[in-house]
PDB file of N, CA and C in Angstrom:
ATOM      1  N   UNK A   1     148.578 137.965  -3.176  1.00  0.00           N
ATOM      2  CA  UNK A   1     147.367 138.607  -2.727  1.00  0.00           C
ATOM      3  C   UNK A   1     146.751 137.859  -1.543  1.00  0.00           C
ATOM      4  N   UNK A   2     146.616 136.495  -1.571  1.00  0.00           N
ATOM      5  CA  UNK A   2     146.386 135.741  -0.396  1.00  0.00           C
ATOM      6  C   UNK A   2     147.118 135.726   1.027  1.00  0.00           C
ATOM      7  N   UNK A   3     148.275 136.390   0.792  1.00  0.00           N
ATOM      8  CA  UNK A   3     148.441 136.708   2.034  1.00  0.00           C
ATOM      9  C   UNK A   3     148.517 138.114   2.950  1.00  0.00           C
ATOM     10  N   UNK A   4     147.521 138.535   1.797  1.00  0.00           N
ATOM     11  CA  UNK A   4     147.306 139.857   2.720  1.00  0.00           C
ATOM     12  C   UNK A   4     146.088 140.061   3.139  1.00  0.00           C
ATOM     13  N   UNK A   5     145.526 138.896   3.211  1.00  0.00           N
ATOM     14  CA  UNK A   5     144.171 138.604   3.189  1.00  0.00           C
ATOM     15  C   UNK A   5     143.779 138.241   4.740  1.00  0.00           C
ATOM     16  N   UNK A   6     143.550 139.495   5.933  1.00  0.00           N
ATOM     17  CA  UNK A   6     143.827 138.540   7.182  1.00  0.00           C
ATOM     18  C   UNK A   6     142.165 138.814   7.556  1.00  0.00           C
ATOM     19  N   UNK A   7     141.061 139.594   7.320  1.00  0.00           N
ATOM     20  CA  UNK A   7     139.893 139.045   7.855  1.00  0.00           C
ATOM     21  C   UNK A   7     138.805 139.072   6.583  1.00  0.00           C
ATOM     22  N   UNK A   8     138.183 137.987   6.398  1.00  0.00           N
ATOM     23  CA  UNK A   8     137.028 137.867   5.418  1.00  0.00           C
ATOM     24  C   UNK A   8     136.148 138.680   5.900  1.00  0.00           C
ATOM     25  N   UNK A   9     135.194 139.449   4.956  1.00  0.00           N
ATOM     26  CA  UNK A   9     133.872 140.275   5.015  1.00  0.00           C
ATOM     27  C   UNK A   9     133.080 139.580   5.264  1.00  0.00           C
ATOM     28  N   UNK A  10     131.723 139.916   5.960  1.00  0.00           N
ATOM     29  CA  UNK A  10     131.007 139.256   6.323  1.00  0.00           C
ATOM     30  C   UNK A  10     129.497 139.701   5.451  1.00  0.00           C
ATOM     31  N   UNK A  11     128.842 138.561   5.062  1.00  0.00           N
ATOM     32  CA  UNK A  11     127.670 139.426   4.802  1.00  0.00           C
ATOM     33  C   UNK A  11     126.613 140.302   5.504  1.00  0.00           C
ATOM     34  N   UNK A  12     126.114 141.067   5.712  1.00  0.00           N
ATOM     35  CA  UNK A  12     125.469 141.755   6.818  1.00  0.00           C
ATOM     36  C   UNK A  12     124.455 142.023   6.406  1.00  0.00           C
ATOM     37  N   UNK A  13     124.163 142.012   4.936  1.00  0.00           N
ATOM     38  CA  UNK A  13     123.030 142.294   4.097  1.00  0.00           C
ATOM     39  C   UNK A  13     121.865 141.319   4.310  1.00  0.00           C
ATOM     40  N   UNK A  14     122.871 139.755   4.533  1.00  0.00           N
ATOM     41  CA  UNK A  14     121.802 138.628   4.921  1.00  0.00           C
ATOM     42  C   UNK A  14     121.241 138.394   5.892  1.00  0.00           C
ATOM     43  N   UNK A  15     121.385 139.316   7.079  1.00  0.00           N
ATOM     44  CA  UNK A  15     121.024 138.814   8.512  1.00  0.00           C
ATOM     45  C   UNK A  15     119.491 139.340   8.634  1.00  0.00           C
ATOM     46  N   UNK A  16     118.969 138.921   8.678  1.00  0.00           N
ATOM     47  CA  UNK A  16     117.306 139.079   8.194  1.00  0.00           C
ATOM     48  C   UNK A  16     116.644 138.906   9.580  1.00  0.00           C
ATOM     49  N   UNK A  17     116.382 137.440  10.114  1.00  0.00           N
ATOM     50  CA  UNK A  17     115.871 136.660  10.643  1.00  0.00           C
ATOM     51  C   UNK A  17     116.574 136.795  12.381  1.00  0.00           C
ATOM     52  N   UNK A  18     115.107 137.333  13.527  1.00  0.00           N
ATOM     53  CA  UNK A  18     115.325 137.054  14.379  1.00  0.00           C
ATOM     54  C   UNK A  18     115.551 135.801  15.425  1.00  0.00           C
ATOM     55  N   UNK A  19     116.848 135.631  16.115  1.00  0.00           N
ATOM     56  CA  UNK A  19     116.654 134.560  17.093  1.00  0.00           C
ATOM     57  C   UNK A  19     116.459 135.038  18.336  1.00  0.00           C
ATOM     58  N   UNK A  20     116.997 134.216  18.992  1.00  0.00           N
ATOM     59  CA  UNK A  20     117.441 133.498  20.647  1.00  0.00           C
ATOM     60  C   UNK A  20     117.642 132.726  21.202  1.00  0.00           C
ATOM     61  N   UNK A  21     118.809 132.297  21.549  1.00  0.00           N
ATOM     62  CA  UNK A  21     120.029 131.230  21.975  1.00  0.00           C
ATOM     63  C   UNK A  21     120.057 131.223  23.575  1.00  0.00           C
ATOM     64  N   UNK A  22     119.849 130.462  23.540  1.00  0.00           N
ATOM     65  CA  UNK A  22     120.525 129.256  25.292  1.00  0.00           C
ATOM     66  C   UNK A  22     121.880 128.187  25.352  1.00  0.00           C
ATOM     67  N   UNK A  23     122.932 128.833  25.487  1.00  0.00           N
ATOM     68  CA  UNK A  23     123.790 127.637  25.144  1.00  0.00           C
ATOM     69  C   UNK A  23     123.971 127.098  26.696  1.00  0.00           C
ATOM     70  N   UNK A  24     124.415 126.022  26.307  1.00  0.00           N
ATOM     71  CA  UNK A  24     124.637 124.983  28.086  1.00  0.00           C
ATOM     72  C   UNK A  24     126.234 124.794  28.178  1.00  0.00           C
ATOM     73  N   UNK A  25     126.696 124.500  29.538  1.00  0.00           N
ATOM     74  CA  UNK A  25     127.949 124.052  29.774  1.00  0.00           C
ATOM     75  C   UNK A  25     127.614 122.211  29.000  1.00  0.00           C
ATOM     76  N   UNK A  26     129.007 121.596  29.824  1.00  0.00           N
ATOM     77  CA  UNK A  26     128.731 119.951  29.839  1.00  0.00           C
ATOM     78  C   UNK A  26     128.116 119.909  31.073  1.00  0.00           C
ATOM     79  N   UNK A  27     127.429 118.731  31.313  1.00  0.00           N
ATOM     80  CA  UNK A  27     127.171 118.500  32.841  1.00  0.00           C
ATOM     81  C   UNK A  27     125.728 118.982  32.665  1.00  0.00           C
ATOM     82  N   UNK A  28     125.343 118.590  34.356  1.00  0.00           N
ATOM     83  CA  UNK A  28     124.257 118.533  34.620  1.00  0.00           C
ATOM     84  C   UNK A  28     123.921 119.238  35.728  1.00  0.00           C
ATOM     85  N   UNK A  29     122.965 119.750  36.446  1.00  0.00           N
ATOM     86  CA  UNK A  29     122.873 120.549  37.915  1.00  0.00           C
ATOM     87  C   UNK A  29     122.650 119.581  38.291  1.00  0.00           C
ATOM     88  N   UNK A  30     122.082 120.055  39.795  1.00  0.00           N
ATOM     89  CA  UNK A  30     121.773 118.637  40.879  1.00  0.00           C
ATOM     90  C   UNK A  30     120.385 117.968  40.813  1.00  0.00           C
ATOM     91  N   UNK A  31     119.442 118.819  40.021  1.00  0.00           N
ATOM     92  CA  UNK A  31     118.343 118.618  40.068  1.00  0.00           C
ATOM     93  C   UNK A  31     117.873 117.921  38.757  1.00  0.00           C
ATOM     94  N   UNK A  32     119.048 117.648  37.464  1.00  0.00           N
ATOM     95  CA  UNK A  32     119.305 116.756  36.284  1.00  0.00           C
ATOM     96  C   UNK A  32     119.144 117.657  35.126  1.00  0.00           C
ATOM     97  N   UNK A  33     118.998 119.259  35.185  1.00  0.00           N
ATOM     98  CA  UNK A  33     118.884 119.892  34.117  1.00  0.00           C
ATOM     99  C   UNK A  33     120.364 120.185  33.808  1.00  0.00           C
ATOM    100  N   UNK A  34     119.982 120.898  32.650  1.00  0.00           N
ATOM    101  CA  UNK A  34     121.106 121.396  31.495  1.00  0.00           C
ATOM    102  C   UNK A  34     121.541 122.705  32.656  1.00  0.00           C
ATOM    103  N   UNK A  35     123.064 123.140  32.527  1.00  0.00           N
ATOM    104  CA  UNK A  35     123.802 124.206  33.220  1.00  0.00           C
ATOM    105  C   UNK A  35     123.463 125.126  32.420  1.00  0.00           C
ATOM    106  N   UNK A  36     122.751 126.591  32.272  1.00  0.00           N
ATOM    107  CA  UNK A  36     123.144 127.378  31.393  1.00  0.00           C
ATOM    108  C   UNK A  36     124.206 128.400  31.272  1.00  0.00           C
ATOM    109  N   UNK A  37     124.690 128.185  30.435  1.00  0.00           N
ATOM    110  CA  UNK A  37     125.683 129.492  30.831  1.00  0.00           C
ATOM    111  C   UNK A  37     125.682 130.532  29.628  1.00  0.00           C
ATOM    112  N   UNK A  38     125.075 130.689  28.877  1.00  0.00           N
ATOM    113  CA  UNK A  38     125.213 131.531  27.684  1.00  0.00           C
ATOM    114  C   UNK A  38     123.735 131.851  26.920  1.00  0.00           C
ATOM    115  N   UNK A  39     122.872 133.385  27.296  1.00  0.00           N
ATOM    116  CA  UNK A  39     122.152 133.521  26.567  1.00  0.00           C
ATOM    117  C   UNK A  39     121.943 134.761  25.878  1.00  0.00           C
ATOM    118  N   UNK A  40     121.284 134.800  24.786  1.00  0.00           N
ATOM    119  CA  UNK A  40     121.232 135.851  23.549  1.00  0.00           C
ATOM    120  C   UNK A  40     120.393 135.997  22.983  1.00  0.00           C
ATOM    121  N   UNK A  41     120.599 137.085  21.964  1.00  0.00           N
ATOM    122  CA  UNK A  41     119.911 137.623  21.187  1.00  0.00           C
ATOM    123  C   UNK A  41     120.268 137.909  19.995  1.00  0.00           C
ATOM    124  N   UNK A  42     119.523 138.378  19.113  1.00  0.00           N
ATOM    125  CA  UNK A  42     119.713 139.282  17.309  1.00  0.00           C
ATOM    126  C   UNK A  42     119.182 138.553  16.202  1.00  0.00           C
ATOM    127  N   UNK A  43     120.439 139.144  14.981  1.00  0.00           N
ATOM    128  CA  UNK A  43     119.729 138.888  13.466  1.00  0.00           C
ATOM    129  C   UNK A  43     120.812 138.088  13.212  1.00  0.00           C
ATOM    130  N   UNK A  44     120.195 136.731  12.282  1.00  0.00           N
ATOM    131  CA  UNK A  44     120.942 135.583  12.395  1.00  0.00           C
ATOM    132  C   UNK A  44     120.680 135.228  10.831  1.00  0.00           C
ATOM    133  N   UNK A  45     121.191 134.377  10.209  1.00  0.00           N
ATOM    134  CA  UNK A  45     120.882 134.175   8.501  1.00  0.00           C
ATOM    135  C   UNK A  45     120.349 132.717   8.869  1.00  0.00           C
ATOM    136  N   UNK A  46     119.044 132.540   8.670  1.00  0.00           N
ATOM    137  CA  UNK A  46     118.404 130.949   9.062  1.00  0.00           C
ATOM    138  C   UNK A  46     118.180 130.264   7.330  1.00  0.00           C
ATOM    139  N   UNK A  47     118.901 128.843   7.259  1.00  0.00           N
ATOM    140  CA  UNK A  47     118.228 128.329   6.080  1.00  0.00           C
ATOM    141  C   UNK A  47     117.469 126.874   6.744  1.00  0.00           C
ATOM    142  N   UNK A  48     116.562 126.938   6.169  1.00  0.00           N
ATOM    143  CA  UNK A  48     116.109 125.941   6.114  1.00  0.00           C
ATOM    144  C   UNK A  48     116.097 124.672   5.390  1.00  0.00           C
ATOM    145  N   UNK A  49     116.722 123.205   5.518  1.00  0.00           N
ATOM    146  CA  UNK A  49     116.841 122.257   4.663  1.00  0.00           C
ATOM    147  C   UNK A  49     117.019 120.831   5.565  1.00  0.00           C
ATOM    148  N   UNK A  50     115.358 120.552   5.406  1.00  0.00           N
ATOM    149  CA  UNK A  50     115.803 119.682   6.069  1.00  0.00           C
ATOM    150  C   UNK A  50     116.698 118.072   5.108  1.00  0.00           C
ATOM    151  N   UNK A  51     116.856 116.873   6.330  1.00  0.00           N
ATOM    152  CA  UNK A  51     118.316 116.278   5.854  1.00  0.00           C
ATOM    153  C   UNK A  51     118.244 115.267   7.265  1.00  0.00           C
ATOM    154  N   UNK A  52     118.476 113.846   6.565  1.00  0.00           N
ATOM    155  CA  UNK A  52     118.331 112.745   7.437  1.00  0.00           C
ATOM    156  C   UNK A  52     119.970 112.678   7.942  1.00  0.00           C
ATOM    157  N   UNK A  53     120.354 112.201   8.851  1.00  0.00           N
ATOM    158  CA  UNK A  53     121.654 111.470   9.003  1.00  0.00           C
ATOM    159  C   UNK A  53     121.613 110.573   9.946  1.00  0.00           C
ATOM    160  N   UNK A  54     122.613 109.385  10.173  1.00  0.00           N
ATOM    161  CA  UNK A  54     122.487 108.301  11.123  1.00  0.00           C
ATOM    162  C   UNK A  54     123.644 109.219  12.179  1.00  0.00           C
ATOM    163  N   UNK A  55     123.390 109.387  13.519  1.00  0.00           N
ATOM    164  CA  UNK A  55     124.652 109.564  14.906  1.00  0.00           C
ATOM    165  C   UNK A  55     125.362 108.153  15.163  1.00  0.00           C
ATOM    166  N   UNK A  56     126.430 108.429  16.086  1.00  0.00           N
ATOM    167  CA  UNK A  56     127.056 107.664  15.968  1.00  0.00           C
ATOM    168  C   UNK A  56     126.622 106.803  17.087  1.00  0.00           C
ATOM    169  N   UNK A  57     125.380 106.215  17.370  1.00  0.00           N
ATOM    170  CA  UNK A  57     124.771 105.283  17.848  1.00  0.00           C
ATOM    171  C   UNK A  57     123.914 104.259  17.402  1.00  0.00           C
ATOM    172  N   UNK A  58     123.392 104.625  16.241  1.00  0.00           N
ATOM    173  CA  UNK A  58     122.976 104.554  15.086  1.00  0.00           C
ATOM    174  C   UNK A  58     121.543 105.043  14.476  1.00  0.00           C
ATOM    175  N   UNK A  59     120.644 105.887  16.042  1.00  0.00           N
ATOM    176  CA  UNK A  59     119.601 106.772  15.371  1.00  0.00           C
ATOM    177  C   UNK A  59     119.943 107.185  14.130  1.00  0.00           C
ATOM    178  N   UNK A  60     118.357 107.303  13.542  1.00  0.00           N
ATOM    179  CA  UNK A  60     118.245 108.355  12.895  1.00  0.00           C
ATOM    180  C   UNK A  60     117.792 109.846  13.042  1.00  0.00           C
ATOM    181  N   UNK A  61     118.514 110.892  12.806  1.00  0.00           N
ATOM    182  CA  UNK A  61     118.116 111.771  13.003  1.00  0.00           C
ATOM    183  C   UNK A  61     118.072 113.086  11.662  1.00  0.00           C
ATOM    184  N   UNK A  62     116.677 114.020  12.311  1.00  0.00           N
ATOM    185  CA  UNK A  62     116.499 114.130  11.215  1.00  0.00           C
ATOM    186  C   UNK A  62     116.726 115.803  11.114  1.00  0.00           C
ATOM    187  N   UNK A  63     117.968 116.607  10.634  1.00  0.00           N
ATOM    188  CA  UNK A  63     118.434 118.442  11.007  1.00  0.00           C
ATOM    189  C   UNK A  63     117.406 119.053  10.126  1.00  0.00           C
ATOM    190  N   UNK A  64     116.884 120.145  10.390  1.00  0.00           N
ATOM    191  CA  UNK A  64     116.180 120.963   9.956  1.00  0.00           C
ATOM    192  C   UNK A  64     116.293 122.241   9.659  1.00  0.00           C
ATOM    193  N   UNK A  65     117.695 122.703   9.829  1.00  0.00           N
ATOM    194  CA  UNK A  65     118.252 123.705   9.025  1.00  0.00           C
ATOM    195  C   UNK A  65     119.256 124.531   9.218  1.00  0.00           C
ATOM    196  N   UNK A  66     120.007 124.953   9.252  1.00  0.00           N
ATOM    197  CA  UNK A  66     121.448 126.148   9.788  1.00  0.00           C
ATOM    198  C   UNK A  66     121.072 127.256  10.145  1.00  0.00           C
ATOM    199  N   UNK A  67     121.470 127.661  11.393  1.00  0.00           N
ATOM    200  CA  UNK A  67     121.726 129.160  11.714  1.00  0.00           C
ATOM    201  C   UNK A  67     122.975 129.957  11.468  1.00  0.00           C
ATOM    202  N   UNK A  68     123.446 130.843  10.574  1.00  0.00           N
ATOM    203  CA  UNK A  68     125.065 131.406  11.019  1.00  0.00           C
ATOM    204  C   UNK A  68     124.466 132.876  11.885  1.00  0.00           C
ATOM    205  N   UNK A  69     125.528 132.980  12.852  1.00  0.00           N
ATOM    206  CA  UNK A  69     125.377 134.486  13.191  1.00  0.00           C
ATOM    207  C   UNK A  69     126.705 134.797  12.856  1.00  0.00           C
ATOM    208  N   UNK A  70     126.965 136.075  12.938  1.00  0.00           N
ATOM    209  CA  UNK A  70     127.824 136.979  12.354  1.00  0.00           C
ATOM    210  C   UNK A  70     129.318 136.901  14.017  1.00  0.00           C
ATOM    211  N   UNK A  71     130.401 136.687  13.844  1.00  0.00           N
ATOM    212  CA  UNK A  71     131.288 136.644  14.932  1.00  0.00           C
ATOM    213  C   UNK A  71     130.956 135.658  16.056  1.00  0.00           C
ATOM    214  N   UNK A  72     132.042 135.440  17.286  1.00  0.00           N
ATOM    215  CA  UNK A  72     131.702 134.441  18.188  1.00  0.00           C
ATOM    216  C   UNK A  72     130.550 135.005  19.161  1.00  0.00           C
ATOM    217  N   UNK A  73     129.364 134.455  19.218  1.00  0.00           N
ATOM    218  CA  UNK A  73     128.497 134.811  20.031  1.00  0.00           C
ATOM    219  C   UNK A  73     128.511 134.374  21.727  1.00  0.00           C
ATOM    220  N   UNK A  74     129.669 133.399  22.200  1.00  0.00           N
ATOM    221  CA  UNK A  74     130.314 133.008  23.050  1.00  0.00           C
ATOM    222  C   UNK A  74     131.648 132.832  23.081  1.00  0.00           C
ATOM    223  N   UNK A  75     132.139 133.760  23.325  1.00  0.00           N
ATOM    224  CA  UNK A  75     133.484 133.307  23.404  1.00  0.00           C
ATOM    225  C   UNK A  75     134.547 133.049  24.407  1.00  0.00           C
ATOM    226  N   UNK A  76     133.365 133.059  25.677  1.00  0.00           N
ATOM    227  CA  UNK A  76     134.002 132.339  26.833  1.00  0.00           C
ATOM    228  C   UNK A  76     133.633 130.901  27.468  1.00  0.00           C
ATOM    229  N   UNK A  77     132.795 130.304  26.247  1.00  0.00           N
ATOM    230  CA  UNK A  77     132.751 128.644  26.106  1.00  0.00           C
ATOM    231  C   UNK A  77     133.788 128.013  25.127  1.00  0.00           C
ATOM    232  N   UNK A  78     133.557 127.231  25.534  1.00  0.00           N
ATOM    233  CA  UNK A  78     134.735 126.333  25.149  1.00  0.00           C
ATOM    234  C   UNK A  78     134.355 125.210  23.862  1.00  0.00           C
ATOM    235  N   UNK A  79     132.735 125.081  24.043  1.00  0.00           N
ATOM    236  CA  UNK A  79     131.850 124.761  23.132  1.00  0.00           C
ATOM    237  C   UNK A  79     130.705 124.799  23.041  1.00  0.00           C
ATOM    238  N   UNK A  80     129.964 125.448  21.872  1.00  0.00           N
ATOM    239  CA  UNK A  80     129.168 125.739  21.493  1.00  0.00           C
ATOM    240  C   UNK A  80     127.660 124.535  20.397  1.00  0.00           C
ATOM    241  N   UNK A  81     128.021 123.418  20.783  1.00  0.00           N
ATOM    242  CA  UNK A  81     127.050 122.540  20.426  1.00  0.00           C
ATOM    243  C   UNK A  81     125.704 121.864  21.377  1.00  0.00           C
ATOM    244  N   UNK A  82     125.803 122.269  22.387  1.00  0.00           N
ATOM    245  CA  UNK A  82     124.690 122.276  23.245  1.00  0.00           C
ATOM    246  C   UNK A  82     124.068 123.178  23.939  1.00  0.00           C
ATOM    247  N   UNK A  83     122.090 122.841  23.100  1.00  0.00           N
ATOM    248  CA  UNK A  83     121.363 124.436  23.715  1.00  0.00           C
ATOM    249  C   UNK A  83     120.284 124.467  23.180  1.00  0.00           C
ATOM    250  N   UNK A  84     119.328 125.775  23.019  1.00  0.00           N
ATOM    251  CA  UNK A  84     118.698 125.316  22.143  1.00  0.00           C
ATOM    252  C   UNK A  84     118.165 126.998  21.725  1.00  0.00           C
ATOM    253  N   UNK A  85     117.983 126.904  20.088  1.00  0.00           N
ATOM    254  CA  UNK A  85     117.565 128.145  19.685  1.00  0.00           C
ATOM    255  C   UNK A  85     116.002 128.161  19.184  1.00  0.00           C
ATOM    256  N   UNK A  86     116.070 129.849  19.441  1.00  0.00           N
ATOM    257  CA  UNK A  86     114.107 130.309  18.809  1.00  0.00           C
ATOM    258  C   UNK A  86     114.036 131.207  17.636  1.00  0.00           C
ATOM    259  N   UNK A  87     113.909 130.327  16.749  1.00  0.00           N
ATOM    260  CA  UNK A  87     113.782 131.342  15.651  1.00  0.00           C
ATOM    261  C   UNK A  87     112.231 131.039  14.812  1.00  0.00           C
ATOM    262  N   UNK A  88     111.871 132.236  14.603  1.00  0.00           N
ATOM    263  CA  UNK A  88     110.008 132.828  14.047  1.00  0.00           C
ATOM    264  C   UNK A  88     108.990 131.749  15.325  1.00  0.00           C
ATOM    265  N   UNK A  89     109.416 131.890  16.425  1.00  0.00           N
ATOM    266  CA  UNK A  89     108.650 131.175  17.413  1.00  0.00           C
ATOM    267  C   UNK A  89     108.488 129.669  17.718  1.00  0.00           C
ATOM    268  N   UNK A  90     109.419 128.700  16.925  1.00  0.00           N
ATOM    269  CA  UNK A  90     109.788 127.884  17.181  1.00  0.00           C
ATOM    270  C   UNK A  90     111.008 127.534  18.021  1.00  0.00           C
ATOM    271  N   UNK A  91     111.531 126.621  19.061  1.00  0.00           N
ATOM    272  CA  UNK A  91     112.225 126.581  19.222  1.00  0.00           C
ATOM    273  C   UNK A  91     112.954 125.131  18.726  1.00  0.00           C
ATOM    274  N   UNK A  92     114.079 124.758  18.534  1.00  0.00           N
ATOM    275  CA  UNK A  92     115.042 124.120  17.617  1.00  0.00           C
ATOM    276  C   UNK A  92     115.798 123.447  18.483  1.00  0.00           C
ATOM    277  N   UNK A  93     116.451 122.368  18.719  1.00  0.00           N
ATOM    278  CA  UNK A  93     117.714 121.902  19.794  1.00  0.00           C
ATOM    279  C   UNK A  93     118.923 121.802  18.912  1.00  0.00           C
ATOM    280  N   UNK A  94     119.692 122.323  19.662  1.00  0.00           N
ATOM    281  CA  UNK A  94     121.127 122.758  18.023  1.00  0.00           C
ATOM    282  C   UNK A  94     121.813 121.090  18.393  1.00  0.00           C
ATOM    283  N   UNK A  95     122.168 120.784  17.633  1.00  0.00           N
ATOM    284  CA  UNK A  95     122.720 119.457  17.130  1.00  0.00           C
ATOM    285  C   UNK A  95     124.317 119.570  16.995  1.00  0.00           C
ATOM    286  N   UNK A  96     124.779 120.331  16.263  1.00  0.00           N
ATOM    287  CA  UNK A  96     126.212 120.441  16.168  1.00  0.00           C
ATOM    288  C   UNK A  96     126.498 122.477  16.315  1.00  0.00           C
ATOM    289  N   UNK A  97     127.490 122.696  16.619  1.00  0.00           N
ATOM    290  CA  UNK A  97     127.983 124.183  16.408  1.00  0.00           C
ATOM    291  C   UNK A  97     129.445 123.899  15.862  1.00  0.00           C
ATOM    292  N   UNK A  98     129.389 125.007  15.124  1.00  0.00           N
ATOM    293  CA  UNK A  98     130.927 125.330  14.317  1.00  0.00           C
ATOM    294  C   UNK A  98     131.177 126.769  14.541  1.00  0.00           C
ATOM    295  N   UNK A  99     132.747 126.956  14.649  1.00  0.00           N
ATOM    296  CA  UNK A  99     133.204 128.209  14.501  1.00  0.00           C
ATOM    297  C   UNK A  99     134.321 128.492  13.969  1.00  0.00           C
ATOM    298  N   UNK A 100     133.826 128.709  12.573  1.00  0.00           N
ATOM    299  CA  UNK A 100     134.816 128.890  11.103  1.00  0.00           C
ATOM    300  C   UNK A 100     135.976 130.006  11.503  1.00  0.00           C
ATOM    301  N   UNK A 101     137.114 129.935  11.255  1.00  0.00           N
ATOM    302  CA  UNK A 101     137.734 130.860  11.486  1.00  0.00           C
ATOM    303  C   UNK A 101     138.534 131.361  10.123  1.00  0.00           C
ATOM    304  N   UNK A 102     139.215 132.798  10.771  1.00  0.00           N
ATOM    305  CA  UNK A 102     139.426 133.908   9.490  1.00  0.00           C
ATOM    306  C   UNK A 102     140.798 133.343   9.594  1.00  0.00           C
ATOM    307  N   UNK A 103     141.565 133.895   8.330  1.00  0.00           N
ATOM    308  CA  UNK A 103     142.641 133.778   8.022  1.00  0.00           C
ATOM    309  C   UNK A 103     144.079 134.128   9.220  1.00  0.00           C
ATOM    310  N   UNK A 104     143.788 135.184  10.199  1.00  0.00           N
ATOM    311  CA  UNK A 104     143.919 135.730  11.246  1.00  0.00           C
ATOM    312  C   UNK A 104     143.966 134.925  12.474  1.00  0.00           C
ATOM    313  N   UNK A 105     143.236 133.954  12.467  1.00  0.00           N
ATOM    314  CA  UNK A 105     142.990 133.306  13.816  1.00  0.00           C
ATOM    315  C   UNK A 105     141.453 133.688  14.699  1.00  0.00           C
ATOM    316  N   UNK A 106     140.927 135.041  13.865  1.00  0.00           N
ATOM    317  CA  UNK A 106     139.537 135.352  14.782  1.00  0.00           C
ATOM    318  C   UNK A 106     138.703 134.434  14.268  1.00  0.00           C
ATOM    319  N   UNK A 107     137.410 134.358  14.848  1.00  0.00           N
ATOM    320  CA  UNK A 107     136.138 134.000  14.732  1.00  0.00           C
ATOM    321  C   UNK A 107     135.335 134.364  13.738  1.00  0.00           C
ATOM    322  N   UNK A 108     134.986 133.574  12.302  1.00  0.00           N
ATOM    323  CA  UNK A 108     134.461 134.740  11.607  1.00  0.00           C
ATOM    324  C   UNK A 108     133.108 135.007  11.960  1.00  0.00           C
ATOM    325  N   UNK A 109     132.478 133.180  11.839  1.00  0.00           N
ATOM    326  CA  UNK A 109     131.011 133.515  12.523  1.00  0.00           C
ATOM    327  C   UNK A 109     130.603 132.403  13.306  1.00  0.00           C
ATOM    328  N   UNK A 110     129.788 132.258  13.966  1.00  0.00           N
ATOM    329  CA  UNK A 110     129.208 131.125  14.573  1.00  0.00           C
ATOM    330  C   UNK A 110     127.811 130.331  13.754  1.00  0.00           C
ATOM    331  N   UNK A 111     127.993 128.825  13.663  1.00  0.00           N
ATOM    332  CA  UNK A 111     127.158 128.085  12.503  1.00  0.00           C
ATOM    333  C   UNK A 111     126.310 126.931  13.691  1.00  0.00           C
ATOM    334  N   UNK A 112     125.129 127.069  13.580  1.00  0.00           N
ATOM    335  CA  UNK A 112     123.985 125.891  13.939  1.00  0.00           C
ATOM    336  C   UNK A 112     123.705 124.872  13.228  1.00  0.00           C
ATOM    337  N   UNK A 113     123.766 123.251  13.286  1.00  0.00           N
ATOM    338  CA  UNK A 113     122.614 123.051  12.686  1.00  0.00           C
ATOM    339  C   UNK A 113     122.073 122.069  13.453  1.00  0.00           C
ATOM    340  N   UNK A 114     120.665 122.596  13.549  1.00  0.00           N
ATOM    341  CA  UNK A 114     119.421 122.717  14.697  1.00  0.00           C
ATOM    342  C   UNK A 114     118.549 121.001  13.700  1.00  0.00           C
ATOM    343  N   UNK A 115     118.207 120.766  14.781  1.00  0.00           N
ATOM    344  CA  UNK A 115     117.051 119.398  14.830  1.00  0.00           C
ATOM    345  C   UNK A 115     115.767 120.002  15.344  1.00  0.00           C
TER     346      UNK A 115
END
């Protein structure tokens, strides 16, 4: 049965919660800001929890909760961990991005978790 298993369902029931995303290239312009190259919109599943961890410099820092959206919301970056999202009128600086993939090789969804 597992291998006929080539794309997971998604929940769609959970997408509740409006955002809006700015993702950045690497690098910098000339003037020392962030490059943007990726911005958006929609309904996103936000939890909130926040959660200490040390980086590998040895701050502490302190995440404040996950965004998933539903499929790759960029999929002509190469990475998706620098940017920053607005969700219920706050805005968030995403800390790490993940993009879980299906059994298939697609994208199932795209994952935040925002500082």
């Amino acid at each position: 049965m597992a291998n006929k298993v080539r794309v997971l369902p998604f929940p769609d029931w959970l997408l509740s919660t409006e955002y809006s995303v700015t993702l950045n290239e690497k690098g910098i312009s000339e003037d020392g800001e962030p490059i943007s190259s990726f911005s958006g919109s929609g309904k996103c599943i936000w939890s909130e929890k926040a959660k200490r961890i040390i980086d590998p410099e040895g701050k502490q820092i302190t995440l404040l909760g996950k965004v998933i959206v539903k499929g790759d919301i960029a999929p002509s970056l190469k990475s998706v961990s620098d940017g920053v999202i607005t969700i219920n009128g706050c805005s968030y600086e995403i800390y790490a991005g993940y993009r879980p993939r299906n059994p298939n090789g697609t994208v199932h969804h795209t994952e935040f978790e925002v500082m």
